[in-house]
C-alpha atoms as a PDB file:
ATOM      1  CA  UNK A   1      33.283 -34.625   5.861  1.00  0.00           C
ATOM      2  CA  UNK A   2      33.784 -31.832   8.448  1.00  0.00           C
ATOM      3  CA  UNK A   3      32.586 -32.471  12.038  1.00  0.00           C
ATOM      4  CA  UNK A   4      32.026 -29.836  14.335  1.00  0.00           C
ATOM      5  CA  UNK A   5      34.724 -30.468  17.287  1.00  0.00           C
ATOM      6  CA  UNK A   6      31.472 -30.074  19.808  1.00  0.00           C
ATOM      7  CA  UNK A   7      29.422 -31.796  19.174  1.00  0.00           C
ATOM      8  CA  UNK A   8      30.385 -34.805  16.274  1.00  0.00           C
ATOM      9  CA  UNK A   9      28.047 -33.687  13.657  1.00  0.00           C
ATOM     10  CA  UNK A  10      28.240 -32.377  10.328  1.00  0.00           C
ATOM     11  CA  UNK A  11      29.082 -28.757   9.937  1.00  0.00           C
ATOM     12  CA  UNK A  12      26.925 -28.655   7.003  1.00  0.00           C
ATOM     13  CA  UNK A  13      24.036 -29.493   8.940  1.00  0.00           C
ATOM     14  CA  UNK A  14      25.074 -26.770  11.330  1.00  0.00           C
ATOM     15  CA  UNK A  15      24.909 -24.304   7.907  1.00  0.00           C
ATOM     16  CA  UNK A  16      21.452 -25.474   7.476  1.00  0.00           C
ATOM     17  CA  UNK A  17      20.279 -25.119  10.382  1.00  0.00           C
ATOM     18  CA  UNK A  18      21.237 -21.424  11.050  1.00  0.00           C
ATOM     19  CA  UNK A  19      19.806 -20.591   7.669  1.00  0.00           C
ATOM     20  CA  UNK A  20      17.116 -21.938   8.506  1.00  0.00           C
ATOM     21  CA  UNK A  21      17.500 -20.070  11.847  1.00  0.00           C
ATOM     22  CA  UNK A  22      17.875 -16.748  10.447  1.00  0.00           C
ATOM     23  CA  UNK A  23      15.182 -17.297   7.695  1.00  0.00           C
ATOM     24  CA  UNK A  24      12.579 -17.511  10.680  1.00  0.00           C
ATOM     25  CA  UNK A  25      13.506 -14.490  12.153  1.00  0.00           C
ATOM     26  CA  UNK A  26      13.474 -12.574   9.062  1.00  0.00           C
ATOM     27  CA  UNK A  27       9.884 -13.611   8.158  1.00  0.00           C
ATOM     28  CA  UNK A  28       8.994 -12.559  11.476  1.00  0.00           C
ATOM     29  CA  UNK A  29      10.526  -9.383  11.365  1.00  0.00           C
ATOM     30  CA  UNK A  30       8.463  -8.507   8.340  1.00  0.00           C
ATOM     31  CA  UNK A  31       5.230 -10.098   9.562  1.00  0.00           C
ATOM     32  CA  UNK A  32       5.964  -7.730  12.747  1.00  0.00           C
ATOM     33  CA  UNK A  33       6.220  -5.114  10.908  1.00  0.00           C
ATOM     34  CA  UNK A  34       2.882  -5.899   8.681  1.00  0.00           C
ATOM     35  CA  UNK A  35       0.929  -6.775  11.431  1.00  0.00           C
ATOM     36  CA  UNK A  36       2.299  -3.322  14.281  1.00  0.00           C
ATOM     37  CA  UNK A  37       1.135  -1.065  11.458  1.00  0.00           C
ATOM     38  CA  UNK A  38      -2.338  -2.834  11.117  1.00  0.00           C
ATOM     39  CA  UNK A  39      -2.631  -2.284  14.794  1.00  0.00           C
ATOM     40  CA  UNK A  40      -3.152  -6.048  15.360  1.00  0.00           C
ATOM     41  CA  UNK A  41      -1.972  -7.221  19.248  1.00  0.00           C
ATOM     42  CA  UNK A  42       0.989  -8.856  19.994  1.00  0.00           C
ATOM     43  CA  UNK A  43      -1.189 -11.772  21.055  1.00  0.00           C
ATOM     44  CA  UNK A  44      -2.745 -12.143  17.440  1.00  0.00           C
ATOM     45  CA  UNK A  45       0.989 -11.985  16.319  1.00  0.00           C
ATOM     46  CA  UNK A  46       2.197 -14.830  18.905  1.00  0.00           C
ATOM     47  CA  UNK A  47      -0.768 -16.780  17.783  1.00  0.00           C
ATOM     48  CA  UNK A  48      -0.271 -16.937  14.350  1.00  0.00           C
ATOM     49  CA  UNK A  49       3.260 -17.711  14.556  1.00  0.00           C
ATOM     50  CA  UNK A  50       2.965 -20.421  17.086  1.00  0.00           C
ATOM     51  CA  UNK A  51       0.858 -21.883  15.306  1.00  0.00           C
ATOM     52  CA  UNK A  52       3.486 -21.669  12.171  1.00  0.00           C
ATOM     53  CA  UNK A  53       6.295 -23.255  13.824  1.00  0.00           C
ATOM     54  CA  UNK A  54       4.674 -25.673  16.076  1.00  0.00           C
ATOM     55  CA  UNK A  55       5.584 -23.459  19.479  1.00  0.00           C
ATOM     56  CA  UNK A  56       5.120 -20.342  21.488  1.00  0.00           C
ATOM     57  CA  UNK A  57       6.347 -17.005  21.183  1.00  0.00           C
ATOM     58  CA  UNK A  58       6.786 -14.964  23.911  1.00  0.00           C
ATOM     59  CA  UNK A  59       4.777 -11.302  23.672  1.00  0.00           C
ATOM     60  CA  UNK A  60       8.150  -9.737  25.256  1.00  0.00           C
ATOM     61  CA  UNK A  61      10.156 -11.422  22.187  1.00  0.00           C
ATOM     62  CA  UNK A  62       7.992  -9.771  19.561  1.00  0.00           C
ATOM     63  CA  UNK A  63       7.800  -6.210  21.342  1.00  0.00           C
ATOM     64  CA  UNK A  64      11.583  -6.694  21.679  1.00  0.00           C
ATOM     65  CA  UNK A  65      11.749  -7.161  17.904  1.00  0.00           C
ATOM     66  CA  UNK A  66       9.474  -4.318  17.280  1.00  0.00           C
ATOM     67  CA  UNK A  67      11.271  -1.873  19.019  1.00  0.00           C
ATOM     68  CA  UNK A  68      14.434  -3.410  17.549  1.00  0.00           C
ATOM     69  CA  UNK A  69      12.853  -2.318  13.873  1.00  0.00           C
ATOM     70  CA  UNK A  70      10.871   1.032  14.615  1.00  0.00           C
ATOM     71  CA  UNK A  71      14.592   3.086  14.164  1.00  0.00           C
ATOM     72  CA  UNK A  72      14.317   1.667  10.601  1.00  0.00           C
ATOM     73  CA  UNK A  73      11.224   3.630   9.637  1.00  0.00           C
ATOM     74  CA  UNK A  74      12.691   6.761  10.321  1.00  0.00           C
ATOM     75  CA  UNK A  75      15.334   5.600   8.348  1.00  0.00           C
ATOM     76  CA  UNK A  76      13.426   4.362   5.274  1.00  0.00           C
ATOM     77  CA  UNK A  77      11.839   8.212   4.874  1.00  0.00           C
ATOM     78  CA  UNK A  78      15.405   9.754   4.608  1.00  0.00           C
ATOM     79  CA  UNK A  79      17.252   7.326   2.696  1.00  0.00           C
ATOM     80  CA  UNK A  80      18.242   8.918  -0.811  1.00  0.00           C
ATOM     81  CA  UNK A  81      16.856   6.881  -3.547  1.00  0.00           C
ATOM     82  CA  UNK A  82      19.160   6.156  -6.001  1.00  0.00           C
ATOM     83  CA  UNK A  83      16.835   3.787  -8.613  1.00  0.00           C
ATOM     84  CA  UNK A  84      14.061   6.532  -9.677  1.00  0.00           C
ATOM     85  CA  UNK A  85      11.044   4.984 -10.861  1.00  0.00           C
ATOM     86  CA  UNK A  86       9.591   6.296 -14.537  1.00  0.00           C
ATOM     87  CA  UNK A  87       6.202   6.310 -12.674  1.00  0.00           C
ATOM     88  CA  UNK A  88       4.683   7.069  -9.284  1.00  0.00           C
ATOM     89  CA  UNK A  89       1.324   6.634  -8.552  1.00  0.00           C
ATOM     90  CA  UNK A  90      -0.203   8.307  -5.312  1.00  0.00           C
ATOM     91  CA  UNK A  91      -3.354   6.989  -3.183  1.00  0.00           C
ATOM     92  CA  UNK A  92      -4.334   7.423   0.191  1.00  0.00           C
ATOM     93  CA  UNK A  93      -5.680   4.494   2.231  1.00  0.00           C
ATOM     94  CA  UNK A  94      -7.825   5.158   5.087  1.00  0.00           C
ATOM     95  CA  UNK A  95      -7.913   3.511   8.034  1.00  0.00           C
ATOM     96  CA  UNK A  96      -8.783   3.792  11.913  1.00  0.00           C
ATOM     97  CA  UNK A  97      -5.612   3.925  14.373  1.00  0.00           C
ATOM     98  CA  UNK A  98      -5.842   2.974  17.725  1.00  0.00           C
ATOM     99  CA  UNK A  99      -4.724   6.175  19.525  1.00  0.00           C
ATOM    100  CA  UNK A 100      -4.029   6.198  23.832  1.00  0.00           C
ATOM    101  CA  UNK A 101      -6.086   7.696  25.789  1.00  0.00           C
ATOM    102  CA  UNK A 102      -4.136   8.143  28.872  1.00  0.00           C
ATOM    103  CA  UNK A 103      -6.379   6.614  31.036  1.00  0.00           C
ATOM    104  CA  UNK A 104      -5.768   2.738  32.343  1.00  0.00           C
ATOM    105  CA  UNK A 105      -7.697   0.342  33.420  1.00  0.00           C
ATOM    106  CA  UNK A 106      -7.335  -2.916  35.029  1.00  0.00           C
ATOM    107  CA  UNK A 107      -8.735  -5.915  32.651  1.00  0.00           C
ATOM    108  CA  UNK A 108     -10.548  -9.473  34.416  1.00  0.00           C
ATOM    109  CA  UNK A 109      -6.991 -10.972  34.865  1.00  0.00           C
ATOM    110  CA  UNK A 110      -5.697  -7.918  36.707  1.00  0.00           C
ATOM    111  CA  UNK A 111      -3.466  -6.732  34.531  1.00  0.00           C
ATOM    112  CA  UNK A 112      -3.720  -2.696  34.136  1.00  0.00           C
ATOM    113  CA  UNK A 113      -3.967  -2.142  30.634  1.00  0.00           C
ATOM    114  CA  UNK A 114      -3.674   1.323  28.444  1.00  0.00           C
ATOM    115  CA  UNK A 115      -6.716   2.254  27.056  1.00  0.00           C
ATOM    116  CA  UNK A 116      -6.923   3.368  22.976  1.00  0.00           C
ATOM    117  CA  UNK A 117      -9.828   4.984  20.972  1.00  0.00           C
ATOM    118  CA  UNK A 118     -10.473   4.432  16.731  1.00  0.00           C
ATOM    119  CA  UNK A 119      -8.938   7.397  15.186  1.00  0.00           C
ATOM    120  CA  UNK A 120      -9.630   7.787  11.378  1.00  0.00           C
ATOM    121  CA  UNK A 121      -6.652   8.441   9.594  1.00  0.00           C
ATOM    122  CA  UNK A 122      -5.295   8.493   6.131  1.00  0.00           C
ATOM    123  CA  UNK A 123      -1.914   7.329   4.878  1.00  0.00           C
ATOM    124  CA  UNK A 124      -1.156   8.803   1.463  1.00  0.00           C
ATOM    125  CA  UNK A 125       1.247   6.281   0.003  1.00  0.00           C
ATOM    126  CA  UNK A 126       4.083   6.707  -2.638  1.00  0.00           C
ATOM    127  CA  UNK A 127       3.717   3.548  -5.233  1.00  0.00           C
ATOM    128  CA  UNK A 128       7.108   3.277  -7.562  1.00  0.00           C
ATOM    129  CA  UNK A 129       6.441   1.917 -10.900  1.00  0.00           C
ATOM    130  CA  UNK A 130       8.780   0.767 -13.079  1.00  0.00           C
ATOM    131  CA  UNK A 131       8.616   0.328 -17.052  1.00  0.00           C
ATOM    132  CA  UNK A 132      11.934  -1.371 -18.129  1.00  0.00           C
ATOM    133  CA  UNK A 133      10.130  -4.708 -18.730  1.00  0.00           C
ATOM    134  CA  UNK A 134      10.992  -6.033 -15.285  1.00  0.00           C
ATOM    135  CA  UNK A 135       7.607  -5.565 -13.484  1.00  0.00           C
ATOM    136  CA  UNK A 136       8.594  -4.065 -10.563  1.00  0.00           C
ATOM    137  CA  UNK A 137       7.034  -1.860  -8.173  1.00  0.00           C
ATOM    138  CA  UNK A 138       7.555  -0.374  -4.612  1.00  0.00           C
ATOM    139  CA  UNK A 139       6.610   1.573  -2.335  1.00  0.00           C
ATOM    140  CA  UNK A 140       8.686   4.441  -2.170  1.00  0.00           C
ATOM    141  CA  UNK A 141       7.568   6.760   0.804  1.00  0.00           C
ATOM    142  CA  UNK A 142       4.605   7.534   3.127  1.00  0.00           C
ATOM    143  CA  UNK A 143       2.920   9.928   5.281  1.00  0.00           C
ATOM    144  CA  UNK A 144       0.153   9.188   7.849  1.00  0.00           C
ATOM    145  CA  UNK A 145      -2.147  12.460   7.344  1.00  0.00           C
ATOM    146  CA  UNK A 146      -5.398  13.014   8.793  1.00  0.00           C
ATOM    147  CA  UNK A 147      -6.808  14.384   5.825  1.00  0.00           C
ATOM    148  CA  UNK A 148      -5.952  14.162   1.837  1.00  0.00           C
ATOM    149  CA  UNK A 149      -4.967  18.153   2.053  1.00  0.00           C
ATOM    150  CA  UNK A 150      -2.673  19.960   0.183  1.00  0.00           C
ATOM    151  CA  UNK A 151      -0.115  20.388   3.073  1.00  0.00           C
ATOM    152  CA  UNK A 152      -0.475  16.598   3.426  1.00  0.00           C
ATOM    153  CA  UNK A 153       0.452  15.498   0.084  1.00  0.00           C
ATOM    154  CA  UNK A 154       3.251  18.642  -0.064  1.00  0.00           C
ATOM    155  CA  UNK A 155       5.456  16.838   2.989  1.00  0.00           C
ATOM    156  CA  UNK A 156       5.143  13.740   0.968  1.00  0.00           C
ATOM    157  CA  UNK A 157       5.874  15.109  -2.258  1.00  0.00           C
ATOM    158  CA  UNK A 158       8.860  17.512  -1.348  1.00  0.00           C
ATOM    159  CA  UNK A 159      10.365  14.626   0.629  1.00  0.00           C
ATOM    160  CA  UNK A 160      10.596  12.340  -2.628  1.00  0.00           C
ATOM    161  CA  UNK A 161      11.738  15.281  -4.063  1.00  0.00           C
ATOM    162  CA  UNK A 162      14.648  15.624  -1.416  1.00  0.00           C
ATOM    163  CA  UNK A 163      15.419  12.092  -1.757  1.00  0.00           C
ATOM    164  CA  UNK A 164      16.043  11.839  -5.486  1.00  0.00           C
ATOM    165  CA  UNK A 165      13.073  11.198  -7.212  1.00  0.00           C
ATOM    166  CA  UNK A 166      13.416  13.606 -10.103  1.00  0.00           C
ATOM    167  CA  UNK A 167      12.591  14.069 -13.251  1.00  0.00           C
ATOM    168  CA  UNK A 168      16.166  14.356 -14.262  1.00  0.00           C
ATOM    169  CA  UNK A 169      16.502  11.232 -12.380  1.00  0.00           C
ATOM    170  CA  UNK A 170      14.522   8.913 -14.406  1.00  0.00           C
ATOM    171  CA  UNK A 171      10.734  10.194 -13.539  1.00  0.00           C
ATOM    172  CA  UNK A 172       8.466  10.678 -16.302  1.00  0.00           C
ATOM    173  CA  UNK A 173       5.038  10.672 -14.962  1.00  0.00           C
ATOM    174  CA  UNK A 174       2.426  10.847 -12.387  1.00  0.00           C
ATOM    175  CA  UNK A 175      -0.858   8.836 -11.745  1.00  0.00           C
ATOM    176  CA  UNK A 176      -3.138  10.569  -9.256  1.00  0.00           C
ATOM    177  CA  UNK A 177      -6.869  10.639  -8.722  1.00  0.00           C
ATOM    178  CA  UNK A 178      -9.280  13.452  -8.984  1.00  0.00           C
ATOM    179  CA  UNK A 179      -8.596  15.492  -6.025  1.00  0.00           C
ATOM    180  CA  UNK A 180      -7.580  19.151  -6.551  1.00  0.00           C
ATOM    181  CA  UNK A 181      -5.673  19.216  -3.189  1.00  0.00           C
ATOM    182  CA  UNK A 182      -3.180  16.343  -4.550  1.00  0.00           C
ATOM    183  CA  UNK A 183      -2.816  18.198  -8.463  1.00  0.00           C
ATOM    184  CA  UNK A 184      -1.661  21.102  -6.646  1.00  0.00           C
ATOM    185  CA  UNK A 185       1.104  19.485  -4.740  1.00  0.00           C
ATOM    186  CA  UNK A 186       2.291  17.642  -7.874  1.00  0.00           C
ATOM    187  CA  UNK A 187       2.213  21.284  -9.347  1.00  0.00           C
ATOM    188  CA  UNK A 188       4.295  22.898  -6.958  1.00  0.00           C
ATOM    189  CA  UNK A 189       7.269  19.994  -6.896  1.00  0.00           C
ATOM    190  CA  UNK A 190       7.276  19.034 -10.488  1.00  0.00           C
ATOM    191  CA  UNK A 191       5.286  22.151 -12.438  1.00  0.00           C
ATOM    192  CA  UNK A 192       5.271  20.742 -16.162  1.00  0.00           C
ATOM    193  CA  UNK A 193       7.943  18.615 -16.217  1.00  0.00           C
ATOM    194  CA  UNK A 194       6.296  15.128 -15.423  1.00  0.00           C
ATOM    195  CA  UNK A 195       3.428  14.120 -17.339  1.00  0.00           C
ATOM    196  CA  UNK A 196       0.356  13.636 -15.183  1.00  0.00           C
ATOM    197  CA  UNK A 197      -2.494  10.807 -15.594  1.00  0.00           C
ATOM    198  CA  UNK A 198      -5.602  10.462 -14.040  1.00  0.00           C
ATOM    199  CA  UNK A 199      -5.710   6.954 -12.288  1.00  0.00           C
ATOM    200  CA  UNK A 200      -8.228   4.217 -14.658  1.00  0.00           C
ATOM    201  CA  UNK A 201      -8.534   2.268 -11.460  1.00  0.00           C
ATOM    202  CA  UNK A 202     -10.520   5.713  -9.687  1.00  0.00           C
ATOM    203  CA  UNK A 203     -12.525   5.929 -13.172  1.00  0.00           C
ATOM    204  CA  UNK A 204     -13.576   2.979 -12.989  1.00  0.00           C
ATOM    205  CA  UNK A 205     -14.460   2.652  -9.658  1.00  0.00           C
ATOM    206  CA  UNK A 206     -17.119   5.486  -9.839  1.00  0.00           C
ATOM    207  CA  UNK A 207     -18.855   4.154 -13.149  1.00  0.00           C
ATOM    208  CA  UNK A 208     -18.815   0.536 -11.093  1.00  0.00           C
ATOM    209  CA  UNK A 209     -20.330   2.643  -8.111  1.00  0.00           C
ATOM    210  CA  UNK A 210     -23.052   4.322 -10.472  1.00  0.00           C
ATOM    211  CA  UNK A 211     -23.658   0.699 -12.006  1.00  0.00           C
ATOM    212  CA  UNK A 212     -24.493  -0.186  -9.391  1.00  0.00           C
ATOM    213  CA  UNK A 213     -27.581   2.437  -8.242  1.00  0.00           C
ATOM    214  CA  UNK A 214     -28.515   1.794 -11.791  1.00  0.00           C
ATOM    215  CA  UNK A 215     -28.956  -2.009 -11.743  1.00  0.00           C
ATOM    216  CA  UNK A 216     -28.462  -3.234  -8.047  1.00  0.00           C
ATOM    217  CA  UNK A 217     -28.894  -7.030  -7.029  1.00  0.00           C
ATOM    218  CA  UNK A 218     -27.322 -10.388  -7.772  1.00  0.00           C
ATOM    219  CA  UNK A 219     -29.485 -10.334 -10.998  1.00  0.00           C
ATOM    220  CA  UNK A 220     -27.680  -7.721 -12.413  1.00  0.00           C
ATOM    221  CA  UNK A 221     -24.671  -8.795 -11.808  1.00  0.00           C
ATOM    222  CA  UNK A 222     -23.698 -10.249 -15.394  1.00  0.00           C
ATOM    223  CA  UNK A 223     -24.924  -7.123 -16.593  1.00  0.00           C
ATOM    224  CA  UNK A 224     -22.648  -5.003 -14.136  1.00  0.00           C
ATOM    225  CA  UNK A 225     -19.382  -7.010 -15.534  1.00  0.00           C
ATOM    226  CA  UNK A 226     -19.993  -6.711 -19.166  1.00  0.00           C
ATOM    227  CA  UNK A 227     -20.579  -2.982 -18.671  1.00  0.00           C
ATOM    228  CA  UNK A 228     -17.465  -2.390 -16.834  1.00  0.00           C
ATOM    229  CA  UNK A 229     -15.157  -4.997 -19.317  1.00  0.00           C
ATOM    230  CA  UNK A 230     -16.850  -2.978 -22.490  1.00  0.00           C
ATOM    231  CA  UNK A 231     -15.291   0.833 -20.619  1.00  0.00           C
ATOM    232  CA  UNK A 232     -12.264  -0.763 -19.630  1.00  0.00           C
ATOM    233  CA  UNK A 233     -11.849  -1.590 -23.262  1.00  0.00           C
ATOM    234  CA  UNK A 234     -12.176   2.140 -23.829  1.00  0.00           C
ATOM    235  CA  UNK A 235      -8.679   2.916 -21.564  1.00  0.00           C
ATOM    236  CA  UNK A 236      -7.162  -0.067 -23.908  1.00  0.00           C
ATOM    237  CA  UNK A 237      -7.357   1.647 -27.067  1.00  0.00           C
ATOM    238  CA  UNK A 238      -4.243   1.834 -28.911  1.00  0.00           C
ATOM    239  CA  UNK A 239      -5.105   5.137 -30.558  1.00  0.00           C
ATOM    240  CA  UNK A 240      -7.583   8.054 -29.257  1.00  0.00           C
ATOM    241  CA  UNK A 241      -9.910   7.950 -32.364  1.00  0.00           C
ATOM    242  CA  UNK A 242      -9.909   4.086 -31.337  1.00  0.00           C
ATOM    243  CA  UNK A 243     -10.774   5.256 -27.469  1.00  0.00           C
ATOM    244  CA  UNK A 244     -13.420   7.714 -28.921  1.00  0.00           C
ATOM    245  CA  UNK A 245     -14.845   4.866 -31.276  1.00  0.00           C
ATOM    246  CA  UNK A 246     -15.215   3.021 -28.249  1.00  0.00           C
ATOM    247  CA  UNK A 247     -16.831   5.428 -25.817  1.00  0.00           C
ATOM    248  CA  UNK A 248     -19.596   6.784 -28.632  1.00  0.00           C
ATOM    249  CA  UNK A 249     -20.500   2.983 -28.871  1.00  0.00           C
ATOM    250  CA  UNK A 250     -20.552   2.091 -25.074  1.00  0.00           C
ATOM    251  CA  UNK A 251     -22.743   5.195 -24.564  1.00  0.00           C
ATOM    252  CA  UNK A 252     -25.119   4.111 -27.035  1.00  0.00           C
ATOM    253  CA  UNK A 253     -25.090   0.288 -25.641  1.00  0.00           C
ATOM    254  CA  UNK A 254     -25.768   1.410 -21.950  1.00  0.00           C
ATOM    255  CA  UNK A 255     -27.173   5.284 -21.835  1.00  0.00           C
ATOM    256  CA  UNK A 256     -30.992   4.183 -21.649  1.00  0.00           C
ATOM    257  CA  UNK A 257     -29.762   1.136 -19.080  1.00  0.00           C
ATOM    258  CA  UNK A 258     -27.490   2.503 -16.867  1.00  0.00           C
ATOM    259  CA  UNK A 259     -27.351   6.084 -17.630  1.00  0.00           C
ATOM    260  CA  UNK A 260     -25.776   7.161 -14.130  1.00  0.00           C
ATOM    261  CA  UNK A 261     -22.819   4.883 -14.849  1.00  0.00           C
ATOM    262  CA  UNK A 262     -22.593   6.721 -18.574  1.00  0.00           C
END
């Protein structure tokens, strides 16, 4: 058995502990990460992890480990990417960012404090999709926006582009919603060349939304999910007579019911 010439103990255990060691900080380092771009306070983020590991965290240590990582973003939109998904599927995700106002103010423990205002924002997000059998997906780029425009989705778009993400690369398709402003960015990067899909999850979404003007309450509830499973059986046809088959019957089970959601 190796002893360590310091201190008498195993230098196994010494292993062990520093992978232990650097284990910790790399959970951190992604839970800082998480947690900065939800806006949550450093005190929210010391909080949770003292509570983890039985002991405080200083709120310099995690700002020190935040500014340590923010280099890395810039990094991550710029990297070439070498592993080209077959699919991409773009969203945006709204959310409210907490912007400075440039005005500070001293809180009840006198400690002057910058003051922020909710900012609604959108970040139109890049989702790699991968159909070799192995399940993966990843995000592959973003762009904070502060609308779902056409210039918006372009910088996003023509970046991937830039990177790699080609069809002569691997790409084969592209799920998007309904919104013109996003078709015509896919249009000007990848023309014809990519086959395009409307997102099921969006479809959905709006007949659950109509579902539920027509029959609102807990009562209906049952009657919400069997409506919903029957047209998600309609995007799980195997053929498109089969899909067609499908549709003509769900419209004749649920016109006179819920004929917003038809």
């Amino acid at each position: 058995m190796l002893e360590c010439q310091q201190c008498g103990h195993d230098v196994i255990c010494h292993f062990t502990v520093l992978e232990k060691y650097e284990r910790f900080w790399l959970d951190l380092d992604q839970d800082v990460v998480l947690g900065s771009g939800l806006c949550e306070s450093l005190r929210h983020l010391g909080e949770r992890w003292a509570e983890a590991v039985g002991s405080s965290i200083g709120l310099r240590t995690l700002n020190e480990r935040i500014n340590q990582l923010a280099p890395l973003l810039s990094q991550a939109h710029h990297t070439p990417i070498t592993q080209v998904p077959a699919v991409i599927q773009f969203d945006g995700i709204w959310l409210r960012l907490q912007i400075p106002t440039g005005t500070v103010k001293t809180d009840r423990r006198q400690r002057r404090r910058q003051q922020h205002k909710g900012k609604r924002m959108v970040l139109l997000v890049a989702l790699g999709l991968w159909t070799d059998g192995s399940g993966r997906r990843e995000i592959l780029d973003w762009e904070l926006a502060e609308g779902e425009t056409q210039p918006d989705w372009q910088r996003l778009l023509d970046r991937l582009e830039e990177r790699g993400v080609r069809p002569e690369a691997g790409l084969q398709a592209v799920i998007r919603d309904g919104k013109g402003e996003l078709g015509a960015a896919v249009a000007q990067v990848y023309g014809t060349r990519v086959i395009e899909q409307r997102c099921v999850f969006h479809k959905l979404r709006n007949v659950a939304d109509k579902a539920r003007e027509d029959k609102s309450g807990e009562a209906h509830r049952e009657l919400r999910e069997q409506l919903l499973e029957q047209a998600s059986a309609i995007y799980q046809a195997e053929t498109a007579t089969q899909a067609r088959e499908r549709l003509r019957i769900w419209v004749r089970t649920w016109q006179e019911q819920a004929p917003k959601a038809v």
